[in-house]
C-alpha atoms as a PDB file:
ATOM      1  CA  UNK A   1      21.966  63.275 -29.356  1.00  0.00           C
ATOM      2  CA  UNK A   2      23.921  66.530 -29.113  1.00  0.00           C
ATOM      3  CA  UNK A   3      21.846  69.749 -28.534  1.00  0.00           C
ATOM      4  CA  UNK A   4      20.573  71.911 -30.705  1.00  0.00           C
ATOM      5  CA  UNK A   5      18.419  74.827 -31.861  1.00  0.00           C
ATOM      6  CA  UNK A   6      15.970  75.288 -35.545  1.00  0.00           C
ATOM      7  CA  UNK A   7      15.825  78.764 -36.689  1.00  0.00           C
ATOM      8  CA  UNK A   8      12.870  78.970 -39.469  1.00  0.00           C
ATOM      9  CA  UNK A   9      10.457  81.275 -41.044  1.00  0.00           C
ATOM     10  CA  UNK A  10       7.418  79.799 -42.407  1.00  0.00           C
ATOM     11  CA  UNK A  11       3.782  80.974 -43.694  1.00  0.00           C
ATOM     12  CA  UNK A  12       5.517  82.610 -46.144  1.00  0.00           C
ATOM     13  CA  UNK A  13       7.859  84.674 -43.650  1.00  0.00           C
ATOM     14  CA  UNK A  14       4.967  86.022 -41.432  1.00  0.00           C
ATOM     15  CA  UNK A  15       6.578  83.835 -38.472  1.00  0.00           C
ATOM     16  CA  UNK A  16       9.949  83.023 -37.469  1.00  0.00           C
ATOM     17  CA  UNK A  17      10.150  80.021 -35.059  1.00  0.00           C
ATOM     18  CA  UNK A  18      12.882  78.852 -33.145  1.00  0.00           C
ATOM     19  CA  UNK A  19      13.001  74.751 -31.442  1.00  0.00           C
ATOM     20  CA  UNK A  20      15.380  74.025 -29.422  1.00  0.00           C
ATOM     21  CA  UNK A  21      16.521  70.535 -27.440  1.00  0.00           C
ATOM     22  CA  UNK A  22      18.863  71.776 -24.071  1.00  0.00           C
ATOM     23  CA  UNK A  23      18.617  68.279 -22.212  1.00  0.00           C
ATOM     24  CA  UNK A  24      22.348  67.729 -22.103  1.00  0.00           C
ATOM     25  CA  UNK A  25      23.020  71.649 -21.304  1.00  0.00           C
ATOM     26  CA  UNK A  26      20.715  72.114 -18.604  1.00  0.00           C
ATOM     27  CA  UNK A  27      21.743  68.352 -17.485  1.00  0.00           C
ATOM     28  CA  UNK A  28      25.507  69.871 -16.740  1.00  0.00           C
ATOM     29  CA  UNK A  29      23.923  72.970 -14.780  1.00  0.00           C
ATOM     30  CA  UNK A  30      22.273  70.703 -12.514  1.00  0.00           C
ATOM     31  CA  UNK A  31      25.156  68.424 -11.802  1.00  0.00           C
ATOM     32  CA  UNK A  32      27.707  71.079 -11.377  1.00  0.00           C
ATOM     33  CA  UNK A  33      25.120  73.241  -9.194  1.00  0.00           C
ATOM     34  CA  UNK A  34      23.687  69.839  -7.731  1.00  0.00           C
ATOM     35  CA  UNK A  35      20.504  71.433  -7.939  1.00  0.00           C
ATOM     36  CA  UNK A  36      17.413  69.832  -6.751  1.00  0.00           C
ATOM     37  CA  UNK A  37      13.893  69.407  -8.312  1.00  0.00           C
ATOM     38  CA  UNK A  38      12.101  72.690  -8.359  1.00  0.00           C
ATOM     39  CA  UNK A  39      15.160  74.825  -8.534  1.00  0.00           C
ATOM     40  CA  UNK A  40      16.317  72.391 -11.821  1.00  0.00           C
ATOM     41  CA  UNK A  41      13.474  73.114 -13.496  1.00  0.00           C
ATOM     42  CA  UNK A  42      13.294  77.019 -12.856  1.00  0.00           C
ATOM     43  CA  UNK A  43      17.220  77.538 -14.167  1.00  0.00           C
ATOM     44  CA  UNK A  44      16.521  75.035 -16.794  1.00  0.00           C
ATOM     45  CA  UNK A  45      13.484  76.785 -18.057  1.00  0.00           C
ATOM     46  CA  UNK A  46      15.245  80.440 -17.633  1.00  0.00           C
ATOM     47  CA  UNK A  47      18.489  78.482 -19.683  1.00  0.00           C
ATOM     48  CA  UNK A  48      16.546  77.503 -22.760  1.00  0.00           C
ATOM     49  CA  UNK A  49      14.281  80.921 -22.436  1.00  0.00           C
ATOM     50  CA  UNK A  50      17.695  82.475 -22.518  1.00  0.00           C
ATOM     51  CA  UNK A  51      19.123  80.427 -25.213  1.00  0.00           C
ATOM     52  CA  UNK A  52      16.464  81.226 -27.176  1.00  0.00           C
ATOM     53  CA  UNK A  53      16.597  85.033 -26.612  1.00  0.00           C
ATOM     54  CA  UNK A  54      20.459  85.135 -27.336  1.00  0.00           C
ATOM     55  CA  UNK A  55      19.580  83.022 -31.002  1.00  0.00           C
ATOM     56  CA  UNK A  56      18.346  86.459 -32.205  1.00  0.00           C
ATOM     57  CA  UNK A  57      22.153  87.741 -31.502  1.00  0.00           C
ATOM     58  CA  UNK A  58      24.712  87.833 -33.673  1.00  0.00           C
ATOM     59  CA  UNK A  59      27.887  85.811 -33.140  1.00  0.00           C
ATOM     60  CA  UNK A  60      29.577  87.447 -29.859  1.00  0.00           C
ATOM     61  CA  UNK A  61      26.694  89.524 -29.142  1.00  0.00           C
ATOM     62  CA  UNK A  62      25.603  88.565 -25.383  1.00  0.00           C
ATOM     63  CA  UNK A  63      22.525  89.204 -23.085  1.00  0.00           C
ATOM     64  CA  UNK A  64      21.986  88.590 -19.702  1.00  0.00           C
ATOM     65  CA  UNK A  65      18.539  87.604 -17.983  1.00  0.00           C
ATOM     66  CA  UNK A  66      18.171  87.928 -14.475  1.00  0.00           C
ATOM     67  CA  UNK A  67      14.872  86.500 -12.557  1.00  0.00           C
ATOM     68  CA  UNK A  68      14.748  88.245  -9.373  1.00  0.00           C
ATOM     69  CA  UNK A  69      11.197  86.777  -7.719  1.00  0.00           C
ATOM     70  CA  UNK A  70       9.884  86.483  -4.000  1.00  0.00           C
ATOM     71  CA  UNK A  71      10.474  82.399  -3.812  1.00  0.00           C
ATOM     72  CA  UNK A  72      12.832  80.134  -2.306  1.00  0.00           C
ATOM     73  CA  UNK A  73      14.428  79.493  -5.098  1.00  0.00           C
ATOM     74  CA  UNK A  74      15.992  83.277  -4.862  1.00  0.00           C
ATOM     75  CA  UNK A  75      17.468  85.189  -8.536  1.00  0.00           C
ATOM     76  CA  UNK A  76      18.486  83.396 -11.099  1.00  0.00           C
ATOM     77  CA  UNK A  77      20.882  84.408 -13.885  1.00  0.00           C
ATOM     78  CA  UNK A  78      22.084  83.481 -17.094  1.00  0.00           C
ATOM     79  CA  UNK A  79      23.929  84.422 -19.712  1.00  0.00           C
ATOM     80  CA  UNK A  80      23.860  83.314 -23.178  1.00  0.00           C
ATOM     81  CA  UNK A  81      25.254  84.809 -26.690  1.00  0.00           C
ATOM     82  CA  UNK A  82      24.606  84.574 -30.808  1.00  0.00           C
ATOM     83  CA  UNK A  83      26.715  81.281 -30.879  1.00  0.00           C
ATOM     84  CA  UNK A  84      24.367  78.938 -28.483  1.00  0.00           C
ATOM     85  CA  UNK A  85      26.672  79.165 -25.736  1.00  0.00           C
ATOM     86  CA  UNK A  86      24.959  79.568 -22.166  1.00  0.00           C
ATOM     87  CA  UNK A  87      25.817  79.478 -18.496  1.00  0.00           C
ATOM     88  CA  UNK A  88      23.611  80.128 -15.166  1.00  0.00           C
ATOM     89  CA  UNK A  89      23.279  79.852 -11.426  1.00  0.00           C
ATOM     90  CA  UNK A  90      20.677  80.005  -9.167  1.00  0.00           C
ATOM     91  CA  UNK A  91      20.770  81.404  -5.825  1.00  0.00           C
ATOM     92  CA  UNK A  92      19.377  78.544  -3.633  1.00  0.00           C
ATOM     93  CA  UNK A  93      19.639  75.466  -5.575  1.00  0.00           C
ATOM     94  CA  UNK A  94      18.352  72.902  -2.996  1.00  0.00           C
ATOM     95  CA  UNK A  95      14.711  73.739  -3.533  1.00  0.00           C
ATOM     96  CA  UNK A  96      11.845  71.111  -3.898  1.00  0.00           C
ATOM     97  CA  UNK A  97       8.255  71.517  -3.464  1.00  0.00           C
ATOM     98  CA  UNK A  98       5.032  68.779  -3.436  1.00  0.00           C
ATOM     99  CA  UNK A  99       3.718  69.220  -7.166  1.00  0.00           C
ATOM    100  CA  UNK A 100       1.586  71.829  -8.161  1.00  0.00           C
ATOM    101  CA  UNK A 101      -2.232  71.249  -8.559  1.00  0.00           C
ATOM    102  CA  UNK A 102      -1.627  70.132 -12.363  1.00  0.00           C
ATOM    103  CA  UNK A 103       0.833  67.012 -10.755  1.00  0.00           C
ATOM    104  CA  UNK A 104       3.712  69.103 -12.176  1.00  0.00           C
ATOM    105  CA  UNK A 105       7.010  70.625 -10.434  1.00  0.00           C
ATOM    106  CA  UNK A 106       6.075  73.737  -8.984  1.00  0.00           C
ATOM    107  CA  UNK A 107       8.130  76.712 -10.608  1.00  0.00           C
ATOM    108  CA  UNK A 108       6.290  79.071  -9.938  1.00  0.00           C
ATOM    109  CA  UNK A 109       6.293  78.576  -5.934  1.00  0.00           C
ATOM    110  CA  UNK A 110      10.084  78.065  -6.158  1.00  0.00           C
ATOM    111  CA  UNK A 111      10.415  81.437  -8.362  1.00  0.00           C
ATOM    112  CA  UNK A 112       7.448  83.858  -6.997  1.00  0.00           C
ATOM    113  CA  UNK A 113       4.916  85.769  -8.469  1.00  0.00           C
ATOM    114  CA  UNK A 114       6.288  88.743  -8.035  1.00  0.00           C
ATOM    115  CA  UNK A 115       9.690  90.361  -8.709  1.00  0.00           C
ATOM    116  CA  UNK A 116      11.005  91.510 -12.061  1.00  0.00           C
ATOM    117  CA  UNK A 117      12.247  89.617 -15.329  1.00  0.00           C
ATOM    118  CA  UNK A 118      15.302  91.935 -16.875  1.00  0.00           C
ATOM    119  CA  UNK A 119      17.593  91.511 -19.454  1.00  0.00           C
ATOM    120  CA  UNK A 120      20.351  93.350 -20.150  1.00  0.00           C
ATOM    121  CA  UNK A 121      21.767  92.869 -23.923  1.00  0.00           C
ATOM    122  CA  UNK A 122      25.690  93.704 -25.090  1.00  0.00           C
ATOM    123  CA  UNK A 123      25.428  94.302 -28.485  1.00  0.00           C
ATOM    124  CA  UNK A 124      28.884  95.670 -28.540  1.00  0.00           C
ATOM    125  CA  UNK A 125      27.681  99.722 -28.476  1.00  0.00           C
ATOM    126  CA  UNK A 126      28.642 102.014 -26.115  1.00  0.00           C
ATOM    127  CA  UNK A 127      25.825 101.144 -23.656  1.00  0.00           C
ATOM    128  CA  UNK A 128      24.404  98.223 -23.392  1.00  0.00           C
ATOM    129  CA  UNK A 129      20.126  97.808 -23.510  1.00  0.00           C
ATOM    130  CA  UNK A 130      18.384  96.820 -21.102  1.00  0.00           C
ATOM    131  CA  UNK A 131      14.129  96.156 -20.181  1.00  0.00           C
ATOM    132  CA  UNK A 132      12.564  94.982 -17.206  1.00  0.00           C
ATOM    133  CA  UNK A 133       9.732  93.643 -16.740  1.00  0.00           C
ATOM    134  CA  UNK A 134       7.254  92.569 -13.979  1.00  0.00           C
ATOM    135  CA  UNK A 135       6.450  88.669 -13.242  1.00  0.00           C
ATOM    136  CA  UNK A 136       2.956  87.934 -14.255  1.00  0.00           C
ATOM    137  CA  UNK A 137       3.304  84.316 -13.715  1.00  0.00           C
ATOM    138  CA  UNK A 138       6.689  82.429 -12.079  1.00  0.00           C
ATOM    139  CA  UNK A 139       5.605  79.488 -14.598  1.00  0.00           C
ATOM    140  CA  UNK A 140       8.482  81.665 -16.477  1.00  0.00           C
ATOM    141  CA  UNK A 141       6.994  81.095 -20.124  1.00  0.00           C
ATOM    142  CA  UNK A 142       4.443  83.714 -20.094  1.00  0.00           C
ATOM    143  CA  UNK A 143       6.754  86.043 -18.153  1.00  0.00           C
ATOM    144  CA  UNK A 144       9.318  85.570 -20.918  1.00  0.00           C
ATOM    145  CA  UNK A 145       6.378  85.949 -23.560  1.00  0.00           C
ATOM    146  CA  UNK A 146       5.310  89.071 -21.338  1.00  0.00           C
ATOM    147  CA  UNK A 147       9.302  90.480 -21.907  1.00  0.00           C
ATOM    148  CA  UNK A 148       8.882  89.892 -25.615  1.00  0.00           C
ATOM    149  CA  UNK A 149       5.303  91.823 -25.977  1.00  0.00           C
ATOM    150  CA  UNK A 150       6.396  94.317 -23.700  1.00  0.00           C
ATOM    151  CA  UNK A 151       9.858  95.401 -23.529  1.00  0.00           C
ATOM    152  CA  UNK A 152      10.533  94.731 -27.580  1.00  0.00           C
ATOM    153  CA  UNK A 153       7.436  94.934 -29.331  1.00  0.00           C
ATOM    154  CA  UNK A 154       7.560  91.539 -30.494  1.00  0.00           C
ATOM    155  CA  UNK A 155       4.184  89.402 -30.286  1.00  0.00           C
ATOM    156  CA  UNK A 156       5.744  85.969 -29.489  1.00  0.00           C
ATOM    157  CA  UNK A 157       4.700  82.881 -27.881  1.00  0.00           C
ATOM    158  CA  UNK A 158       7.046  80.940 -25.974  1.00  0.00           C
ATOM    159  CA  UNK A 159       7.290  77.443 -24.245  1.00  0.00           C
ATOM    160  CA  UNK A 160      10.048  76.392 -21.697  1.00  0.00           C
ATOM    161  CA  UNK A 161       9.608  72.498 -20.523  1.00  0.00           C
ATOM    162  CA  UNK A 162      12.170  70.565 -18.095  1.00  0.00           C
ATOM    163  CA  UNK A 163      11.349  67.271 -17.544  1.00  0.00           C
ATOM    164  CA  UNK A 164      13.847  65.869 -13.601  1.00  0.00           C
ATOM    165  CA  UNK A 165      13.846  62.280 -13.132  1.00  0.00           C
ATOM    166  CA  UNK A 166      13.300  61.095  -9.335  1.00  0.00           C
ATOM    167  CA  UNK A 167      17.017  60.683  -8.623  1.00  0.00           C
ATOM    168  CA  UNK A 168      16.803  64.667  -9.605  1.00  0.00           C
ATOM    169  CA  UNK A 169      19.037  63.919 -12.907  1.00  0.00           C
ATOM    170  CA  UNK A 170      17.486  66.211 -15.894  1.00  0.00           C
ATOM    171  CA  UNK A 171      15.419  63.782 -18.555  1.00  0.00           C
ATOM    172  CA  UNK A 172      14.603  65.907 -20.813  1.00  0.00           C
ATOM    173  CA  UNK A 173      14.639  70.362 -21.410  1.00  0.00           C
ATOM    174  CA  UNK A 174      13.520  72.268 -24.587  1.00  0.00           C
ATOM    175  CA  UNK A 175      11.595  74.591 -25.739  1.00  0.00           C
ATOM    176  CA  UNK A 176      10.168  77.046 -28.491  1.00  0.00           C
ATOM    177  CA  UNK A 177       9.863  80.804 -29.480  1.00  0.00           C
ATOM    178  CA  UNK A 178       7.333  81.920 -32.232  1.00  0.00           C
ATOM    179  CA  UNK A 179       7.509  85.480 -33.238  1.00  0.00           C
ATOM    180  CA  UNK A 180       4.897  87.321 -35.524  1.00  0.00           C
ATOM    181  CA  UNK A 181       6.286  89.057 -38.066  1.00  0.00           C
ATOM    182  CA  UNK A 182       4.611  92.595 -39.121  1.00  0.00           C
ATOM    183  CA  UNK A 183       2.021  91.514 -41.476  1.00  0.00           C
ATOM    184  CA  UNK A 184       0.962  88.610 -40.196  1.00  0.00           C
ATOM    185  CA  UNK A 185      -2.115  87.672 -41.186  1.00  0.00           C
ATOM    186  CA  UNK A 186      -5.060  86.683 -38.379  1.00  0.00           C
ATOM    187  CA  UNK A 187      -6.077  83.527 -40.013  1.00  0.00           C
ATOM    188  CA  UNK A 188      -2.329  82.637 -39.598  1.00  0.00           C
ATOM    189  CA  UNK A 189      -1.929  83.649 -35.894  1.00  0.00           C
ATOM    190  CA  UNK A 190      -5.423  81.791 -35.408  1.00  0.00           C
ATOM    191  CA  UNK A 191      -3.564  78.360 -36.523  1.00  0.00           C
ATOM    192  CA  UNK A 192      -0.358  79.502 -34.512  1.00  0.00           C
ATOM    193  CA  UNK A 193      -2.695  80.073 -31.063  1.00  0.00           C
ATOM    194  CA  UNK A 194      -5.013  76.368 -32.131  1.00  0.00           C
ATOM    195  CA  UNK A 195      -0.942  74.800 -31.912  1.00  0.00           C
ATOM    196  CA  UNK A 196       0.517  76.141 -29.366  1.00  0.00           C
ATOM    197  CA  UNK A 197      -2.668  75.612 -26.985  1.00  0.00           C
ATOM    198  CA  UNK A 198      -2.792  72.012 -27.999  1.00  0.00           C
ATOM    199  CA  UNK A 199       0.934  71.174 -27.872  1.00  0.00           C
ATOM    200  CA  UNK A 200       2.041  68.720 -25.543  1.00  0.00           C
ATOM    201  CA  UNK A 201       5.038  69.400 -23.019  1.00  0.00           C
ATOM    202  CA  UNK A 202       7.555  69.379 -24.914  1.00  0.00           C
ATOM    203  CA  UNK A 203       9.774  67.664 -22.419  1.00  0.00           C
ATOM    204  CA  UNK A 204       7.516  64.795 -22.059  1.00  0.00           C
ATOM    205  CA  UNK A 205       7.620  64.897 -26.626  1.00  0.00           C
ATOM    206  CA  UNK A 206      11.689  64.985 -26.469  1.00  0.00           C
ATOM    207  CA  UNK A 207      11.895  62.432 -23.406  1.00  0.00           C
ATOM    208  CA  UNK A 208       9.722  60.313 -26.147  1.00  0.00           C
ATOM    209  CA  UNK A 209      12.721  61.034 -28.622  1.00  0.00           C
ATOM    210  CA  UNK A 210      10.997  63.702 -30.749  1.00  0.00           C
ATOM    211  CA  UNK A 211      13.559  66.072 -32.249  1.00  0.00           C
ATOM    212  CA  UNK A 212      12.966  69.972 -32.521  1.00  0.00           C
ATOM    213  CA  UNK A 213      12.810  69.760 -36.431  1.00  0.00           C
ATOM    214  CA  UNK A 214       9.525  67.094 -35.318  1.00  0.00           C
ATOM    215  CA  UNK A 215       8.151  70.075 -32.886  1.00  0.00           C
ATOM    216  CA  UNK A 216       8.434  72.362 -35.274  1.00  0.00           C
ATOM    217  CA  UNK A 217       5.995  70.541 -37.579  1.00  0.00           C
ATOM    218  CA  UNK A 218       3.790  70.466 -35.059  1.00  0.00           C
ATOM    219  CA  UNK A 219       3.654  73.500 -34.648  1.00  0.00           C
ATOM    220  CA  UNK A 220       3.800  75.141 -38.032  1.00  0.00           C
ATOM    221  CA  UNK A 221       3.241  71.790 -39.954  1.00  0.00           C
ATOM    222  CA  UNK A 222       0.557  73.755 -42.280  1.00  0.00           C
ATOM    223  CA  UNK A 223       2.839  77.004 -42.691  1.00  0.00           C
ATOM    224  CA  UNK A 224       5.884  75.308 -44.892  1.00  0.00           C
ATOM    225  CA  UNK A 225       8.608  75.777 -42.321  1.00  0.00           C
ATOM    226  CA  UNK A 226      11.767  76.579 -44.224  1.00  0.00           C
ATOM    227  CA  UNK A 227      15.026  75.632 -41.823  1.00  0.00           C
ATOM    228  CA  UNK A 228      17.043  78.565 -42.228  1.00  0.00           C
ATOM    229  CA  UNK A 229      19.559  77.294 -39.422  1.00  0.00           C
ATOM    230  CA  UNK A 230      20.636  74.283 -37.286  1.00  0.00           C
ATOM    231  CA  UNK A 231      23.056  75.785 -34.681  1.00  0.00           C
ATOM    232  CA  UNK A 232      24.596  73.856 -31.598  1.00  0.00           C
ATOM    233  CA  UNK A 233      24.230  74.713 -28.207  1.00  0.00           C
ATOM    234  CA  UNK A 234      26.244  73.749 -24.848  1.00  0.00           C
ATOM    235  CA  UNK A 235      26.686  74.966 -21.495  1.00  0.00           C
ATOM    236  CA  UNK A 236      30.247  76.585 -21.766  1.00  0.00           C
ATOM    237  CA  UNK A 237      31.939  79.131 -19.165  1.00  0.00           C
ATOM    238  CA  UNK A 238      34.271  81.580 -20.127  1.00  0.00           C
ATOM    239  CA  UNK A 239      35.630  81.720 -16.399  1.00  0.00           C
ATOM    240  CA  UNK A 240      39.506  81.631 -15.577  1.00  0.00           C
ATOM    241  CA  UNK A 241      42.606  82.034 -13.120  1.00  0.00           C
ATOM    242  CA  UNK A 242      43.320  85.528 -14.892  1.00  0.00           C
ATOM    243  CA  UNK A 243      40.307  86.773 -15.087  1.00  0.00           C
ATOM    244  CA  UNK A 244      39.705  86.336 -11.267  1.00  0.00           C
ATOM    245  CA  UNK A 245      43.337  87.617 -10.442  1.00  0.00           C
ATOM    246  CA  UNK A 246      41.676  90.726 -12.672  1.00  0.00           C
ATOM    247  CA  UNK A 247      39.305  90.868 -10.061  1.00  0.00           C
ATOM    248  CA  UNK A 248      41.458  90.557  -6.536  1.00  0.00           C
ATOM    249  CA  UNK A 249      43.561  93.599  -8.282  1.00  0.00           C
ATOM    250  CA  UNK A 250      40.262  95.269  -8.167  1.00  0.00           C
ATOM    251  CA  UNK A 251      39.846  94.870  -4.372  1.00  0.00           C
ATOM    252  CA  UNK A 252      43.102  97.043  -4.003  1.00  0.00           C
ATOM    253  CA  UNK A 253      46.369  96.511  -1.971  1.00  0.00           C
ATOM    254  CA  UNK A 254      44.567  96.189   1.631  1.00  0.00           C
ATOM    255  CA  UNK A 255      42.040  93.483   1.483  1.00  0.00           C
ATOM    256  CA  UNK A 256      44.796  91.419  -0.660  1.00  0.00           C
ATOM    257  CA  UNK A 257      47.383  91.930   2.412  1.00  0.00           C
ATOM    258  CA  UNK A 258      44.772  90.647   4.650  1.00  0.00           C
ATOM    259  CA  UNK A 259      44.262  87.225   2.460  1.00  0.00           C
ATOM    260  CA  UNK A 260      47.707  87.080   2.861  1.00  0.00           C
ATOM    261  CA  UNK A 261      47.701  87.817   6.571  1.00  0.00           C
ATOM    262  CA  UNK A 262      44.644  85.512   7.527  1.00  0.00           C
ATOM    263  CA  UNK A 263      44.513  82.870   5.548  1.00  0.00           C
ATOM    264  CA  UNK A 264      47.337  82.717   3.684  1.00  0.00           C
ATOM    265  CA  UNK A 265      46.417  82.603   0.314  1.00  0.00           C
ATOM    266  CA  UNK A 266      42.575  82.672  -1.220  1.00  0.00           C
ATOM    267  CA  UNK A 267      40.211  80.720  -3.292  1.00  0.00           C
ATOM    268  CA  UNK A 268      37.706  82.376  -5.803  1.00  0.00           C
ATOM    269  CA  UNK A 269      34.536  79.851  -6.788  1.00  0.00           C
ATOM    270  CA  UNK A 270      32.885  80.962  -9.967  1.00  0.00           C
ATOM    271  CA  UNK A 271      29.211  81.311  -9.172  1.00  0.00           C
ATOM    272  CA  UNK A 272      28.260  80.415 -12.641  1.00  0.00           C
ATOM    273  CA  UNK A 273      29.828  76.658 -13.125  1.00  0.00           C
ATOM    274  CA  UNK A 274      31.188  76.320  -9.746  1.00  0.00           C
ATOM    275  CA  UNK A 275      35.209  76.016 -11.255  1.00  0.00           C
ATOM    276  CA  UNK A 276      37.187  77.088  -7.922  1.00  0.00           C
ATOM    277  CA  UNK A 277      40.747  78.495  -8.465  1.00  0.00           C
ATOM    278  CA  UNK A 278      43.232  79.040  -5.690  1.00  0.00           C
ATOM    279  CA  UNK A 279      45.902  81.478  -5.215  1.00  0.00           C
ATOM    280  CA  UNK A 280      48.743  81.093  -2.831  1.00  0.00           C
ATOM    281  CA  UNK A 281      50.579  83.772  -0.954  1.00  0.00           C
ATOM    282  CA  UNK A 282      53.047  84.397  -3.549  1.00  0.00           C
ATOM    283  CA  UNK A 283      50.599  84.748  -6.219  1.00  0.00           C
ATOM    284  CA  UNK A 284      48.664  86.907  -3.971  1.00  0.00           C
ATOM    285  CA  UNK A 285      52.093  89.237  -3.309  1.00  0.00           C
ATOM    286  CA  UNK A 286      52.440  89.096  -7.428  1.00  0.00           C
ATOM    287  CA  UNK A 287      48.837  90.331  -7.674  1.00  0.00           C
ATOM    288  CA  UNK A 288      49.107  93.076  -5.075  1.00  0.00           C
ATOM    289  CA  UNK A 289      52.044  94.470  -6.646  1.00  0.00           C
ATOM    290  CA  UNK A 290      49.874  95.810  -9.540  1.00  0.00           C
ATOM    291  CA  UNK A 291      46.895  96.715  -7.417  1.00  0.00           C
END
């Protein structure tokens, strides 16, 4: 099954919610990054947090989360847009840790508890926005719930779940993003808490082959979801040749002479899906002529 994300409002529009199924996206992050247990499951939770954040976007509209805590794991970023399109990297992917006291994979000692949660959105203005955030977990749920309260003034609740097999291939990653509309009444966000607090992982609910449309009844089975959207998502970079030959201009006509002088041409990896392009000397002498 391709992946995909619900957009729906239901209790009569005082709550949006948002389901999505990223098993196949964050299953190519981990294979190109050949990242191992802990480290899968913090990029693959900050990928479908991410996701879900850029599902509020319109179209071309882009954002850009960066998780910068005090673990092994190092920052994380990724980048995601209006059309379900994401991409990410995380700074030491060979991290793996004994489970945490729950028996689960511990994200928040490969993250850190403390550091900052920022996103920066490009919504095609002049400048683009940007909040920050402390961590007040690492789990990375509550710190992207924390981002929504805090930096946008949106009461949300949301749930990031990746499930990594023992031969550290990705089984299962989803998630979900309820948002209280103004008006919202308290009997409503009464049911919404008794849900959310009682939900399984959803992982463990999608690795069982339940679809987001089934987690969204769930969750809001008593509120009359109305689907308002089924969008696909996939990992996709937007990486090239030119655009790194952009940036070698950028480094001006004396570091390019020295590629050329020391090693004869030069190879640019792209952090976010781990593409490499090469450049010989020519194309190096081509590029320096319009530095």
């Amino acid at each position: 099954m391709s992946d995909y994300l619900i957009k729906s409002m239901c209790y009569d529009g005082q709550i949006r919610v948002y389901t999505v199924n990223a098993t196949e996206t964050v299953a190519e992050a981990q294979r190109r990054h050949d990242t191992w247990s802990a480290s899968s499951a913090a990029l693959g939770r900050t990928m479908v947090g991410t996701l879900l954040l850029g599902a509020t976007l319109k179209g071309d509209d882009k954002l850009t989360v960066k998780v910068d805590g005090n673990g092994p794991a190092g920052h994380i970023i990724v980048d995601s847009n209006g059309k379900g399109e994401v991409k990410g990297y995380i700074a030491n992917p060979k991290v793996s840790l004994p489970l945490n006291e729950k028996g689960k994979i511990d994200v928040r000692g490969a993250v850190g508890t403390e550091g900052t949660l920022t996103v920066t959105k490009d919504l095609g203005m002049k400048e683009p926005f940007a909040g920050q955030v402390p961590l007040v977990s690492g789990e990375l749920g509550e710190d992207f719930t924390y981002y929504m309260a805090n930096s946008e003034q949106t009461p949300s609740a949301i749930g990031l779940s990746v499930l990594v097999d023992t031969d550290e291939t990705i089984r299962a990653a989803g998630g979900f993003m309820i948002q209280v509309m103004p008006g919202a009444t308290e009997e409503t966000i009464d049911a919404l808490d008794n849900s959310v607090k009682n939900i399984p992982m959803i992982s463990k609910l999608m690795d069982e082959g339940e679809t987001p449309e089934q987690i969204l009844e769930r969750l809001v089975g008593g509120g009359e979801p109305k689907i308002l959207e089924k969008m696909p998502i996939a990992f996709k970079c937007d990486c090239s040749k030119d655009r790194f030959a952009g940036a070698i201009i950028a480094l001006g006509k004396k570091e390019i002479d020295e590629m050329i002088k020391e090693d004869g041409g030069a190879e640019a990896v792209c952090h976010f899906c781990g593409n490499r392009y090469h450049y010989s000397a020519e194309e190096l002498e081509e590029l320096k002529e319009n530095a």
